[in-house]
N, C-alpha and C. Protein backbone atom coordinates (compact mmCIF):
# COMPACT_ATOMS: atom_id res chain seq x y z
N UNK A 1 0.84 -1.18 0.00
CA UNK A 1 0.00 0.00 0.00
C UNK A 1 0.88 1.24 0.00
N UNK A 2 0.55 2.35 -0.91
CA UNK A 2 1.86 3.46 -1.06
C UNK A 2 0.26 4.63 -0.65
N UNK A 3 0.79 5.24 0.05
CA UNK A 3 -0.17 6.73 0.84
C UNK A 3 1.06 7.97 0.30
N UNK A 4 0.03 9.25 0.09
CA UNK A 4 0.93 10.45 -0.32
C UNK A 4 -0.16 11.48 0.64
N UNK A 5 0.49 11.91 1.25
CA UNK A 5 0.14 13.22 2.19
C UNK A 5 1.19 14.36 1.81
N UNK A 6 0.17 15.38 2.00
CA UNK A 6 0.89 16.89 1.43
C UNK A 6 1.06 17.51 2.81
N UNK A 7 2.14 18.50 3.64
CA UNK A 7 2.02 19.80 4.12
C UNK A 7 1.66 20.54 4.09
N UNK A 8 0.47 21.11 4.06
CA UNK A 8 0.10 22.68 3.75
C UNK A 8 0.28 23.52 5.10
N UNK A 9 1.57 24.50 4.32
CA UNK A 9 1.54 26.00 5.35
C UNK A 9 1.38 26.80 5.33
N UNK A 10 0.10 28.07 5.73
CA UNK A 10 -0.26 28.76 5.55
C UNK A 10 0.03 30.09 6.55
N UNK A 11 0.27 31.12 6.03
CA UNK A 11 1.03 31.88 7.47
C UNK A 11 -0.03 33.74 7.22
N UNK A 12 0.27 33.83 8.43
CA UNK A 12 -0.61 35.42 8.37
C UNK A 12 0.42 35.88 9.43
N UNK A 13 0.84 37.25 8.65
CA UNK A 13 1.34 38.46 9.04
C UNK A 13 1.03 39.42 9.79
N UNK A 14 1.30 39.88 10.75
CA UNK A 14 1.48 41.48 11.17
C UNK A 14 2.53 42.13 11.73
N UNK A 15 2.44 43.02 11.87
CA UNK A 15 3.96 44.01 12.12
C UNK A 15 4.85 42.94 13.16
N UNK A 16 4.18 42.34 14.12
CA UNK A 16 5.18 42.01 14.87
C UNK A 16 4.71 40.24 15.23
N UNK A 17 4.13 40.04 14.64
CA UNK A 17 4.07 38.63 14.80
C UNK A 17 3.83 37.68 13.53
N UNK A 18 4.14 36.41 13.34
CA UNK A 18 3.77 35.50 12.45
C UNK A 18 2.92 34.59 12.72
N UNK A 19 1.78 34.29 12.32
CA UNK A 19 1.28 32.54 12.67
C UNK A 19 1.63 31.79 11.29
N UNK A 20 1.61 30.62 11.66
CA UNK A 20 1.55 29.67 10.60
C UNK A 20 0.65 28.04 10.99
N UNK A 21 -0.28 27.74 10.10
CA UNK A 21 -0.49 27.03 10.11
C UNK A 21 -0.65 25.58 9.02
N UNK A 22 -0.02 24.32 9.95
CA UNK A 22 0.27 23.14 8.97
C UNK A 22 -0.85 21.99 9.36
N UNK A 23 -1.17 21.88 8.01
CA UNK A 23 -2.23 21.01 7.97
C UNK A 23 -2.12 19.81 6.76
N UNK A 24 -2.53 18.98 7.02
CA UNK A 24 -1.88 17.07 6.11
C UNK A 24 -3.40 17.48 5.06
N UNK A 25 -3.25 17.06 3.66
CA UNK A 25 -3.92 16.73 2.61
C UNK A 25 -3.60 15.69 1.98
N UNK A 26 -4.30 14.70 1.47
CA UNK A 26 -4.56 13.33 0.83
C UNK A 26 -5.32 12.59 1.22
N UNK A 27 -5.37 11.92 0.55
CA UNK A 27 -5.75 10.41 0.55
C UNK A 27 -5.89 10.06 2.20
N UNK A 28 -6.87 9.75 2.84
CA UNK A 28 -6.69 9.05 3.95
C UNK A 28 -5.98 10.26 5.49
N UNK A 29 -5.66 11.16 4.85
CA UNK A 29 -4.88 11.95 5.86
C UNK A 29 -5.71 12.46 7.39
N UNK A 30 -4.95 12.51 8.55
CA UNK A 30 -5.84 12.65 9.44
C UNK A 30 -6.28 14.12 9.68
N UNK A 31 -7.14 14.28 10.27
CA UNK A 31 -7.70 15.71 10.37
C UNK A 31 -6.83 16.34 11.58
N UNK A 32 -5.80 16.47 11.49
CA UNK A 32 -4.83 17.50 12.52
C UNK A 32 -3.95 18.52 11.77
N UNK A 33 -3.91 19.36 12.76
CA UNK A 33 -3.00 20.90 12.09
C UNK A 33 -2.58 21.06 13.08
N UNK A 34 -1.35 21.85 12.98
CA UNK A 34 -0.68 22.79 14.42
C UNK A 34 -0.23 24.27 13.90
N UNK A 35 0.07 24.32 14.90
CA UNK A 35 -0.08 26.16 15.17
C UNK A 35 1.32 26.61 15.57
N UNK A 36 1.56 26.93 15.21
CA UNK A 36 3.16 27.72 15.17
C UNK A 36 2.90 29.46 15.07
N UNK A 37 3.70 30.32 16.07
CA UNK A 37 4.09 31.40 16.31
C UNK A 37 5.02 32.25 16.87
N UNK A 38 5.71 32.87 15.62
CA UNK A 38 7.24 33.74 15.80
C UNK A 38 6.76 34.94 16.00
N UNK A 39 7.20 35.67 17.27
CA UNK A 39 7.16 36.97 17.62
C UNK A 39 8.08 37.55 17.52
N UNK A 40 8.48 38.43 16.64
CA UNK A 40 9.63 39.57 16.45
C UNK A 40 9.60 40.93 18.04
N UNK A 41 11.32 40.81 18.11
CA UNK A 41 11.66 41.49 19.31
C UNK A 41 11.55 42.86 19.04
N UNK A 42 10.38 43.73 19.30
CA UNK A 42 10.67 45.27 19.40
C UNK A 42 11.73 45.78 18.84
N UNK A 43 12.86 45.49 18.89
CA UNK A 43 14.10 45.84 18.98
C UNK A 43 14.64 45.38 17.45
N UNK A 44 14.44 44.42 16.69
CA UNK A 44 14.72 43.95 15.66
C UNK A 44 13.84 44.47 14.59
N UNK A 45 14.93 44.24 14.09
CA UNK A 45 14.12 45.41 12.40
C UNK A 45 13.34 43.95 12.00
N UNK A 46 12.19 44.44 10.67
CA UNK A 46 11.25 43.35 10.51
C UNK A 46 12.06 42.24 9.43
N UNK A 47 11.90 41.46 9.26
CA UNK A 47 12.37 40.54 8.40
C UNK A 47 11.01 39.05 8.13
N UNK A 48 10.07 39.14 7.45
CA UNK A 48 9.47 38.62 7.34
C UNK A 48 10.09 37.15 6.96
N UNK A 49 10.70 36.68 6.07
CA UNK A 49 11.47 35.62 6.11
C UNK A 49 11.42 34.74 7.31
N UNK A 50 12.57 35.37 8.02
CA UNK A 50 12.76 35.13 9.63
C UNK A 50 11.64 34.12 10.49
N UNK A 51 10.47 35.56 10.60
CA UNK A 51 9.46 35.21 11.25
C UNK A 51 8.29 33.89 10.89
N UNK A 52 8.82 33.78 9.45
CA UNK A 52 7.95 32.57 8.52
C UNK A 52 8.68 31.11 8.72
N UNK A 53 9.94 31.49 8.81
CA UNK A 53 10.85 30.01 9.07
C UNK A 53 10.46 29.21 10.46
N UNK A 54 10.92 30.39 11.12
CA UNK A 54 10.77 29.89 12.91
C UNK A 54 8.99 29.88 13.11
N UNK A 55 8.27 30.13 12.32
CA UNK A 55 6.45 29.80 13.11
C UNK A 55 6.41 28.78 12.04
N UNK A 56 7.02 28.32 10.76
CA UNK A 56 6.78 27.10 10.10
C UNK A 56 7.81 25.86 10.84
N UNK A 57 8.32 26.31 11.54
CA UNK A 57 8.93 25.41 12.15
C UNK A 57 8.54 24.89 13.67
N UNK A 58 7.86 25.43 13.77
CA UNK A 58 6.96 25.31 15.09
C UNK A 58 5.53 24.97 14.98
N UNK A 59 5.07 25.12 13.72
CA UNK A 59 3.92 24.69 13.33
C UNK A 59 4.08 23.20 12.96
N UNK A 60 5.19 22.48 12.64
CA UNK A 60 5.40 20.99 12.09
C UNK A 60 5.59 20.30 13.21
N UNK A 61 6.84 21.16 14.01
CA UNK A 61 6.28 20.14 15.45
C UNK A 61 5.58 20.06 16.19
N UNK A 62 4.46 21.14 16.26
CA UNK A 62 3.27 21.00 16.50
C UNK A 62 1.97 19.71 15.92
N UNK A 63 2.28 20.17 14.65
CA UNK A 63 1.72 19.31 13.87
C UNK A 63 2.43 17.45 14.43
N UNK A 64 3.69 17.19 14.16
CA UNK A 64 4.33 16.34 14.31
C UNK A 64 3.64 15.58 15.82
N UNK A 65 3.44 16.73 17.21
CA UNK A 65 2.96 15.76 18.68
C UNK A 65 1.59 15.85 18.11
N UNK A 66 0.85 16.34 17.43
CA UNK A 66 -0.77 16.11 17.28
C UNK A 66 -1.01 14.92 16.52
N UNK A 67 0.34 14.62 15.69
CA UNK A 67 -0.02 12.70 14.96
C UNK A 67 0.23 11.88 15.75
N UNK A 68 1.13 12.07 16.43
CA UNK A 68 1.64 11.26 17.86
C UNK A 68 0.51 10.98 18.64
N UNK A 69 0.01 12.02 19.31
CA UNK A 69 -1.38 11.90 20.12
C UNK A 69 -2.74 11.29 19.57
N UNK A 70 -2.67 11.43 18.31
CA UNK A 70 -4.34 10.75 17.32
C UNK A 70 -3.26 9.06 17.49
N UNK A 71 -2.07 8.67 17.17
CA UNK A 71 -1.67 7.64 16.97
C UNK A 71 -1.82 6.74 18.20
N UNK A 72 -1.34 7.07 19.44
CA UNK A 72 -1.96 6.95 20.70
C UNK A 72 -3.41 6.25 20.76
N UNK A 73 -3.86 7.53 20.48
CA UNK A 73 -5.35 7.20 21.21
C UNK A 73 -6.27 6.38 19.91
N UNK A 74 -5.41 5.79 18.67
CA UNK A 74 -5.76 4.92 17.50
C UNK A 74 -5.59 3.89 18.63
N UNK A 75 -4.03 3.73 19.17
CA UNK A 75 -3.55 2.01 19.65
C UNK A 75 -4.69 1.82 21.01
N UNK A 76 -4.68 3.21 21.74
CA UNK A 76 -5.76 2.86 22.74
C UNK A 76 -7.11 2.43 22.77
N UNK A 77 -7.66 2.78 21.18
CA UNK A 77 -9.33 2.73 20.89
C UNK A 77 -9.15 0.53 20.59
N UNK A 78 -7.73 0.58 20.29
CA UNK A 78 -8.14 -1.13 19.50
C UNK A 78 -7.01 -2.03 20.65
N UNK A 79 -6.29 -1.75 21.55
CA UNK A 79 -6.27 -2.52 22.77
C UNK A 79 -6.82 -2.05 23.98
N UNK A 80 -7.54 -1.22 24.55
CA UNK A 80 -7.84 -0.68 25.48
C UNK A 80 -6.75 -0.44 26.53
N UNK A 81 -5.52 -0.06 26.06
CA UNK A 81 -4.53 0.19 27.73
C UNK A 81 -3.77 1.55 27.14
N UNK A 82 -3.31 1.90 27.69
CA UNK A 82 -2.77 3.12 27.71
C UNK A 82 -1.57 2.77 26.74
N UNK A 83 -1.39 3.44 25.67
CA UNK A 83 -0.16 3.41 24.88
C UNK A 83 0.94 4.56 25.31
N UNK A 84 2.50 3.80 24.79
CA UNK A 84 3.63 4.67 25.84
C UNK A 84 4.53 4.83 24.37
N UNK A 85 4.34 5.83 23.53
CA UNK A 85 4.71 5.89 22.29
C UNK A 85 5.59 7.29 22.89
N UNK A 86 7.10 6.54 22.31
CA UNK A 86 8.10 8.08 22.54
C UNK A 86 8.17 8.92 21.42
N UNK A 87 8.61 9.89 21.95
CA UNK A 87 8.66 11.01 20.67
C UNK A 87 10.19 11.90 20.96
């Protein structure tokens, strides 16, 4: 069986903050997204770049413990015991 899931990151701007959010598309993909947010220091000139890297990068490992946790509570729904899945 071959599965293809996409990343989608979507990010919104303002003067001093970034969000970004990543969310799975395909075939079969589970319904989770995470939330990632870079706050620029007062003090630092703006660099939008910057602020898009570090909240897309915080949005995947976000994303990344929210598959972890649906994967969990998959092994828990079909043995009933608490699953001890590291991350």
């Amino acid at each position: 069986m071959r599965n293809h899931w996409i990343v989608d990151l979507n990010f919104e701007e303002d003067d001093n903050r970034t969000t970004c959010t990543a969310s799975l598309s395909g075939f079969s993909a589970p319904g989770v997204r995470g939330i990632g947010i870079a706050r620029r220091n007062p003090d630092d000139s703006p660099d939008s770049t910057i602020g898009e890297e570090l909240a897309a990068a915080r949005a995947c490992s976000n994303l990344a413990h929210e598959l972890v946790d649906k994967a969990a509570g998959g092994i828990e729904n079909r043995t009933h015991q608490q699953a001890h899945l590291i991350f």
